[in-house]
Protein backbone atom coordinates (compact mmCIF):
# COMPACT_ATOMS: atom_id res chain seq x y z
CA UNK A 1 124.21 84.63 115.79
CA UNK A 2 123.41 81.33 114.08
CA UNK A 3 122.55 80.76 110.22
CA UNK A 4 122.93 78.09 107.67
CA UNK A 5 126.28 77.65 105.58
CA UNK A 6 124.41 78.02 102.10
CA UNK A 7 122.38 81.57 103.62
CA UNK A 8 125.86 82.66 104.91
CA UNK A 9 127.26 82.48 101.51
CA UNK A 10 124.54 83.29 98.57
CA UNK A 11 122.09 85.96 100.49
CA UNK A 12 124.79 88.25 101.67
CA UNK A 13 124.79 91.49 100.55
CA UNK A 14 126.53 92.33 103.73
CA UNK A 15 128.78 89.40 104.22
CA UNK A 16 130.19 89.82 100.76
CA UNK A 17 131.08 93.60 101.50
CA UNK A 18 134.72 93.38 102.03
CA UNK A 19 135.64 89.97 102.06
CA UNK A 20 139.03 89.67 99.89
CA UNK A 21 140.39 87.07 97.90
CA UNK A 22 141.44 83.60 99.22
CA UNK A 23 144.34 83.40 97.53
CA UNK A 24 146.84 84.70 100.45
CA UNK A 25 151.01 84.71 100.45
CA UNK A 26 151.56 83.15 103.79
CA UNK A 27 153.61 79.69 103.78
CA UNK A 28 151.32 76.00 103.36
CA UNK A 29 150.57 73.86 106.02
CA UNK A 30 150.20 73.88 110.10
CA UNK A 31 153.35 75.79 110.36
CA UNK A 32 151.29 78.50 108.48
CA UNK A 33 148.76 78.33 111.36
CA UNK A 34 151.29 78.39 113.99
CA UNK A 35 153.40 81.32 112.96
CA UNK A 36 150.87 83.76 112.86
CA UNK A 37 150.30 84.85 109.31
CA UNK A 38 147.43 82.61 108.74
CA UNK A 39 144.02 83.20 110.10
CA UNK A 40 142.45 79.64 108.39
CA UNK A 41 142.59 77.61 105.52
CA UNK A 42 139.77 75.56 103.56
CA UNK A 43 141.51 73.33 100.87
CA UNK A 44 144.07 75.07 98.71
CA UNK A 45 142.58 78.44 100.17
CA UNK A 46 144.21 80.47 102.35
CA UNK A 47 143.28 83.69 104.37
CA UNK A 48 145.72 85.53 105.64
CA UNK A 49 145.42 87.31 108.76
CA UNK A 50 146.38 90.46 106.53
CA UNK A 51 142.98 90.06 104.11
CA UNK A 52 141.04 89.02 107.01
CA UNK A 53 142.23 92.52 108.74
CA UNK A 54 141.46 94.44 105.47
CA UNK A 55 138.21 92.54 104.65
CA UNK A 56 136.90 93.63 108.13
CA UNK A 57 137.90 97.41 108.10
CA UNK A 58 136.53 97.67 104.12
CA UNK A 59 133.32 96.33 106.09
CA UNK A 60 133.54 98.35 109.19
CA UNK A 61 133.97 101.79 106.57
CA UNK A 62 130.34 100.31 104.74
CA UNK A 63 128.62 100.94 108.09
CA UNK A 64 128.55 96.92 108.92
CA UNK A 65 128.57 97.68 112.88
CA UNK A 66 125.34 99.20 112.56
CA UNK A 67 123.82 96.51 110.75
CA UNK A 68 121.78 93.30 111.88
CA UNK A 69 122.90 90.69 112.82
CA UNK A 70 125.41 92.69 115.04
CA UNK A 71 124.90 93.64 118.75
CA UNK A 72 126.28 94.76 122.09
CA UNK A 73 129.33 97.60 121.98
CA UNK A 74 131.48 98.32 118.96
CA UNK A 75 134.19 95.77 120.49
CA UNK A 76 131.60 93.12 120.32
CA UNK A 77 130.41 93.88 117.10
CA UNK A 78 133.70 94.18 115.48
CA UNK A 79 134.40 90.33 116.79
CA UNK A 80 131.35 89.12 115.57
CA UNK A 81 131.91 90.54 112.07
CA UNK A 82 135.20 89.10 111.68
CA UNK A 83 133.70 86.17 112.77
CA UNK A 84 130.93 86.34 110.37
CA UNK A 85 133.45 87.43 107.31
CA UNK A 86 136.31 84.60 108.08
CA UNK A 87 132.92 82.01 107.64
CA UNK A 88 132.30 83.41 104.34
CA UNK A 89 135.61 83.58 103.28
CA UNK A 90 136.20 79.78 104.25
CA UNK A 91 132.94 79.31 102.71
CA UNK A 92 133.77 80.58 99.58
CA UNK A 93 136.94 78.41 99.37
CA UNK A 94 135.09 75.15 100.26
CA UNK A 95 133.14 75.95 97.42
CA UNK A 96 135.75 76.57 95.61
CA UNK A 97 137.22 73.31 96.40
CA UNK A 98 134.11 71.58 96.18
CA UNK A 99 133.85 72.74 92.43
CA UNK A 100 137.40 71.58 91.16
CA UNK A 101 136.77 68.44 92.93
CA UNK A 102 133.43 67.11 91.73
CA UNK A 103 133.16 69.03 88.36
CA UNK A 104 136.91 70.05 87.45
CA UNK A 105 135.91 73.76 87.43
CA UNK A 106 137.77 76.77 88.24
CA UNK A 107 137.50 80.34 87.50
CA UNK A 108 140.50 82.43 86.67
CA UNK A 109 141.78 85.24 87.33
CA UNK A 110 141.67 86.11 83.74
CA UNK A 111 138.01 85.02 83.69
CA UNK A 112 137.64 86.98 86.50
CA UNK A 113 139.42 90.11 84.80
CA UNK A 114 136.63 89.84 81.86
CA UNK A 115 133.76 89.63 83.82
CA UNK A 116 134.86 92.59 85.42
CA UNK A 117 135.69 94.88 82.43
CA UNK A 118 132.47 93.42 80.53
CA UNK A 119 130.89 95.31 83.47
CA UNK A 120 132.98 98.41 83.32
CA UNK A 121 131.96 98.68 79.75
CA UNK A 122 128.47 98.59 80.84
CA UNK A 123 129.06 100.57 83.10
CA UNK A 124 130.75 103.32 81.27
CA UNK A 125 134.42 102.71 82.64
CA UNK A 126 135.96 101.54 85.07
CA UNK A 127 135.77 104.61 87.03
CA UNK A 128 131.88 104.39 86.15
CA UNK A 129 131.51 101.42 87.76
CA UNK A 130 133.43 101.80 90.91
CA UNK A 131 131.10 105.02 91.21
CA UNK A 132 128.61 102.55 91.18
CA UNK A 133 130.09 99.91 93.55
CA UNK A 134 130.35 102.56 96.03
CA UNK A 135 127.00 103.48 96.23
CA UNK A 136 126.33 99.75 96.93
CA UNK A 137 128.99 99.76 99.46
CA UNK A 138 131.11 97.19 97.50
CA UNK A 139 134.90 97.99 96.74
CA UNK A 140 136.27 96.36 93.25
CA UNK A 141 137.37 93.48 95.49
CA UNK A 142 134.33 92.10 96.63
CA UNK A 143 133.19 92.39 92.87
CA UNK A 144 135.18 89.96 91.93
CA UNK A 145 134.34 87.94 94.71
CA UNK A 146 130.69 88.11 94.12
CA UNK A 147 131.39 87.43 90.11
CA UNK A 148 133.44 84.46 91.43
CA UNK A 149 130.73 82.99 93.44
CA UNK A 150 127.93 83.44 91.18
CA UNK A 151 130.02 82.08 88.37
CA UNK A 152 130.87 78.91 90.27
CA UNK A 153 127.07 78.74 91.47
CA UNK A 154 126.10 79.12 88.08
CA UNK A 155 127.97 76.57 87.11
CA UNK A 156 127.82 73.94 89.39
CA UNK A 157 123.89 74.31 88.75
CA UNK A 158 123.90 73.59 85.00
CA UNK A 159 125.72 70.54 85.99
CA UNK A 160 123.87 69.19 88.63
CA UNK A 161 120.31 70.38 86.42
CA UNK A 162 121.73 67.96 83.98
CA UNK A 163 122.17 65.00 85.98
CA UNK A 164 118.42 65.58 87.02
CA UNK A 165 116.35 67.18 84.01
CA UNK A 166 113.07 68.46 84.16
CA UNK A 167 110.80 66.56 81.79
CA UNK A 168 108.19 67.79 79.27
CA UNK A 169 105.17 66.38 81.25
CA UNK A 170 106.82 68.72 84.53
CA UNK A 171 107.26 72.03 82.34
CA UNK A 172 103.30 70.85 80.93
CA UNK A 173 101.88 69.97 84.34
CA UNK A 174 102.89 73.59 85.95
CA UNK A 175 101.65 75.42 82.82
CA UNK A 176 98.16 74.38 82.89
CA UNK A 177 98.53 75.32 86.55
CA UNK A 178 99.06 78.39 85.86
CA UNK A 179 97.56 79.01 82.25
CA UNK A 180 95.60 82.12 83.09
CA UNK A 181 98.39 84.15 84.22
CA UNK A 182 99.58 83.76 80.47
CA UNK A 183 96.17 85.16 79.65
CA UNK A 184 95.66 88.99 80.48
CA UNK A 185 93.41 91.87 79.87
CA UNK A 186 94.10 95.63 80.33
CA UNK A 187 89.72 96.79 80.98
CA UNK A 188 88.25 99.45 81.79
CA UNK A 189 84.84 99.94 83.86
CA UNK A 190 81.98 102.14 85.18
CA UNK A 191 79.62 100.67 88.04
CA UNK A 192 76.43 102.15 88.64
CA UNK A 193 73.49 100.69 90.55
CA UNK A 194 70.62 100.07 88.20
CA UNK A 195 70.99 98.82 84.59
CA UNK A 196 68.78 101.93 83.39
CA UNK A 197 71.74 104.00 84.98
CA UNK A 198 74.18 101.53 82.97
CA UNK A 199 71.81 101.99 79.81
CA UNK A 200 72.17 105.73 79.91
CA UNK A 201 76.07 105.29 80.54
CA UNK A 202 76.15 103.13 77.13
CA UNK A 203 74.00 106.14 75.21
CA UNK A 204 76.25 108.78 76.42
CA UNK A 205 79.43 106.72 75.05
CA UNK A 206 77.06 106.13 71.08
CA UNK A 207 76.53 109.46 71.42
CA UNK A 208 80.68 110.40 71.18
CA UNK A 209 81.74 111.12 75.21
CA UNK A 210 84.57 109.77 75.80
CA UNK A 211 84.74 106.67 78.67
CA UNK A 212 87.53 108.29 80.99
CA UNK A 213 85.49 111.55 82.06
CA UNK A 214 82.28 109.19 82.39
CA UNK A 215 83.71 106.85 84.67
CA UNK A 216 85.04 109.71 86.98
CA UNK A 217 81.76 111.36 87.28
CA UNK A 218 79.15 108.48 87.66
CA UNK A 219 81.73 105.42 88.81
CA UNK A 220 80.84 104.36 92.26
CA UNK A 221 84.36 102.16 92.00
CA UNK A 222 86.39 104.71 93.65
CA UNK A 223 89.16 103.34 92.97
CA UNK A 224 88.91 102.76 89.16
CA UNK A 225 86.66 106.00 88.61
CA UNK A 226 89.85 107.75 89.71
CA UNK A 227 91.62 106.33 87.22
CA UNK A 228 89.14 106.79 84.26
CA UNK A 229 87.80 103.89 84.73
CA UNK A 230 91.03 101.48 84.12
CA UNK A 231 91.59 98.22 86.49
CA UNK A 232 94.59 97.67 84.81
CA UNK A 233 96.31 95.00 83.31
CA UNK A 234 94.93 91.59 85.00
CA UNK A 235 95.18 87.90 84.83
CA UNK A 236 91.92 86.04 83.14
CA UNK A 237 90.36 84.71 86.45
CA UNK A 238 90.73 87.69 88.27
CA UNK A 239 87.42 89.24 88.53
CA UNK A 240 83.77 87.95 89.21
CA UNK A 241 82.32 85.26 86.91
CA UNK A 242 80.18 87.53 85.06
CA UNK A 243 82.72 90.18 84.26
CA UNK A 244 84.91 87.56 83.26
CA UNK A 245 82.53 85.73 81.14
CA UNK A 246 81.56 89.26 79.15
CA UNK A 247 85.09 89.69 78.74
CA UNK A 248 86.60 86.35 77.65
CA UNK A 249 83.32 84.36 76.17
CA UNK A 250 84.54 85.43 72.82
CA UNK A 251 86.38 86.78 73.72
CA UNK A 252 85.12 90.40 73.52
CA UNK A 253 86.83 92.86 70.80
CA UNK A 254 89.24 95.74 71.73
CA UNK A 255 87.17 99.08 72.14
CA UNK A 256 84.41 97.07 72.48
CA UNK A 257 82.04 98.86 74.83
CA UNK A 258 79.99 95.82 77.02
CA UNK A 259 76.82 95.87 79.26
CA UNK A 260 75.06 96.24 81.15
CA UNK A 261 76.53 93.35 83.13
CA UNK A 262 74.89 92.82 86.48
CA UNK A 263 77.61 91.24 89.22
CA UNK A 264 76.69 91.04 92.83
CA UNK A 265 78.21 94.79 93.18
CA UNK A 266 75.77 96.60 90.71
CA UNK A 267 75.69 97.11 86.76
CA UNK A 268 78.61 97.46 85.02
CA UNK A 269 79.50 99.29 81.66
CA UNK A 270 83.01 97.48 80.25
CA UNK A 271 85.36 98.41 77.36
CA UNK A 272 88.16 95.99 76.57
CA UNK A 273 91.34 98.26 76.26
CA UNK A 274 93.82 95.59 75.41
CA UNK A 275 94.85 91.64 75.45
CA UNK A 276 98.33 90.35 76.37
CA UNK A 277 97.56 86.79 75.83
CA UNK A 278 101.56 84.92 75.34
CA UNK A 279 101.95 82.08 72.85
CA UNK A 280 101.99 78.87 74.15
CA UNK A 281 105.78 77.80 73.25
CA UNK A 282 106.78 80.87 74.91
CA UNK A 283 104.69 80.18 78.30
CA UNK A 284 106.17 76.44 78.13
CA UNK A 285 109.63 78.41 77.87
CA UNK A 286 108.86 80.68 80.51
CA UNK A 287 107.50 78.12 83.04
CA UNK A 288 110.93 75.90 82.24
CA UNK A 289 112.87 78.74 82.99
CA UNK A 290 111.55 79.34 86.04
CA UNK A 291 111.13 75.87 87.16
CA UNK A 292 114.53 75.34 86.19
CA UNK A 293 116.12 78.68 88.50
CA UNK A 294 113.97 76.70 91.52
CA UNK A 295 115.01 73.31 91.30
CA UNK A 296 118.68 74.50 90.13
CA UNK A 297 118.65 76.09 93.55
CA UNK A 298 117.22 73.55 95.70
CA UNK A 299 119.73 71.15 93.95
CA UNK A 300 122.80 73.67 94.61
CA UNK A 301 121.34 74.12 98.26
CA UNK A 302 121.39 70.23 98.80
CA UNK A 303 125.16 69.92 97.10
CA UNK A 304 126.65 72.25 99.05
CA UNK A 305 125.12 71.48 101.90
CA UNK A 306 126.57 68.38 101.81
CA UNK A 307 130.13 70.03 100.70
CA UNK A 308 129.98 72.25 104.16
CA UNK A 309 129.15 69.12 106.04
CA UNK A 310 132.55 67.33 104.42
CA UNK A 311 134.68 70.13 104.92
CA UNK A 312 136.83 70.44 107.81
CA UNK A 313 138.70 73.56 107.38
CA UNK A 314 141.72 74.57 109.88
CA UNK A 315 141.27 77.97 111.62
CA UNK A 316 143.73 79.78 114.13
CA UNK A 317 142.89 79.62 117.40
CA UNK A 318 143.01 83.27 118.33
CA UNK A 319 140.08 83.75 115.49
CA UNK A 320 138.17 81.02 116.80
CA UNK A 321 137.03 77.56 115.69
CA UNK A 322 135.35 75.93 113.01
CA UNK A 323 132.32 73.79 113.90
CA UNK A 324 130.97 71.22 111.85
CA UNK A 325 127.99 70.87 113.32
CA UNK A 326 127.19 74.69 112.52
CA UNK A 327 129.36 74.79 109.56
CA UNK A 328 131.27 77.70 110.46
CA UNK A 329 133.49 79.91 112.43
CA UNK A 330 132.39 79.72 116.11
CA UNK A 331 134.12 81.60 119.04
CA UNK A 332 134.42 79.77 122.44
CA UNK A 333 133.35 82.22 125.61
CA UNK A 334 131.41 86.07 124.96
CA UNK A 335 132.46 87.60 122.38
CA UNK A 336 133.19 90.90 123.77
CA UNK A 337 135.87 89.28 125.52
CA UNK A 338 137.73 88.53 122.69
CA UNK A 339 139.71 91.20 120.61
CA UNK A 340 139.78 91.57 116.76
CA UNK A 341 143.25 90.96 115.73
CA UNK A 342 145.10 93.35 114.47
């Protein structure tokens, strides 16, 4: 069972299910280790063997054992999920560490405490929104974990976003990439296969039937004709040149009824049902914001990266070893021949 540091950490909806806080009681430095009440230690963060115990049976009651990455008997699987949960909990305190260091950030517990109840109040209560938790298989612990790490993620992004800006002529160059999808028409169609069929079509519509019925009875688009005739909403540059053009060289009014307009499939009768066409300052915005989420994450990606390769964090034997190369916790031997401690 091998992944990256950074996947460990940010795509683990399983990982995160109980994993406790870092923050443990046991006594500072290697006589910590020795004694027996601490499992590891990444910085100023310490997990007990207590929380590590807890974390793992919160995980074990979410149904963990029976998810991937975890194989072989329940023994084994129980091993390899402590294993996988001490990881994240070092992880999370080399972040941790990583962010006081280089940026001189924390999070609180009372910052914690009012992310948590601005979410109860969405929620309806706190009662509400441990209801909710449950059915995600999260306890109000790992809650607050996951608000800690995405508020330090957060975080740590602006920051390193603002060491390395995107510039106007980036946000610019991807929008004219992408211009048409900011550029969208909601039509409706009936194909037939001769324009005198198509000519009839457009009489039947002057003469007051309505377009839906139509293009279920003569549409040979089985798809639309099922639908009354809609193809739904779509980005300009989505359809053949010719239906394009009769739409967009115009561009063509709403209700408008079109044709005939002859594509390589047959004749086609076309009503305009709707544009969505978004102004330009709020594609630019768009495209920034987006750009922005993807390079913020490639730079996080890169930072820590480089944090997890630094870090060196101290883990009792008996739970295994931490390996730099792999960036985290690694047991020596099968793991089936190990036992969870208790």
């Amino acid at each position: 069972m091998r992944a990256t540091g950074v996947a460990l950490l940010l795509v683990a909806g399983l990982v995160l299910q109980g994993c406790a806080a870092l923050t443990g009681d046991a006594s500072p430095g290697l006589s910590g280790l020795g004694n027996g009440d601490v499992a590891a230690r990444a910085g100023g963060a310490v997990v007990t063997v207590d929380e590590l115990q807890e974390a793992v049976d919160d995980a074990v009651a979410t149904g963990a054992l029976q998810a991937e990455p975890f194989t072989g008997s329940d023994l084994e699987r129980r091993v390899q999920l402590q294993t996988l949960i001490l990881t994240n909990q070092l992880q999370v305190g080399i972040l941790e560490q990583g962010a006081r260091e280089e940026f001189g950030r924390e999070v609180t517990d009372d910052e914690l405490d009012e992310l948590v109840a601005e979410a109860a109040s969405e929620a309806g209560g706190n009662e509400a929104l441990e209801q909710q938790l449950a059915t995600q298989g999260q306890t109000m612990a790992t809650f607050r974990l996951s608000q800690l790490i995405n508020t330090l993620v957060q975080e740590v992004t602006t920051v390193l976003l603002e060491d390395e800006p995107l510039t106007d002529q980036d946000v610019r160059a991807q929008y004219e990439q992408r211009a048409n999808e900011f550029e969208q028409v909601s039509a409706s169609h009936i194909l037939v296969e001769t324009r005198e069929q198509a000519e009839e079509v457009i009489q039947r519509l002057a003469d007051g039937e309505d377009f839906a019925p139509l293009a279920t009875e003569l549409s040979q688009d089985p798809g639309s004709a099922e639908a009354g005739g809609s193809l739904g909403l779509a980005p300009r540059g989505s359809f053949v040149p010719e239906f394009e053009a009769a739409i967009w060289d115009g561009p063509a009014a709403v209700g408008e009824v079109l044709g005939p307009v002859e594509t390589q499939f047959g004749f086609h009768v076309i009503r305009v049902d709707e544009f969505q066409v978004t102004p330009e300052d709020e594609a630019l915005e768009q495209v920034r914001q987006e750009l922005e989420q993807g390079r913020g994450g490639e730079l996080f990606g890169i930072w820590f990266q480089q944090v997890l390769s630094d870090a060196d964090p101290e883990v009792a034997g008996r739970f295994g070893r931490w390996s730099r190369a792999d960036q985290q916790v690694i047991r020596d031997g099968a793991g089936s021949e190990q036992t969870p401690q208790q």
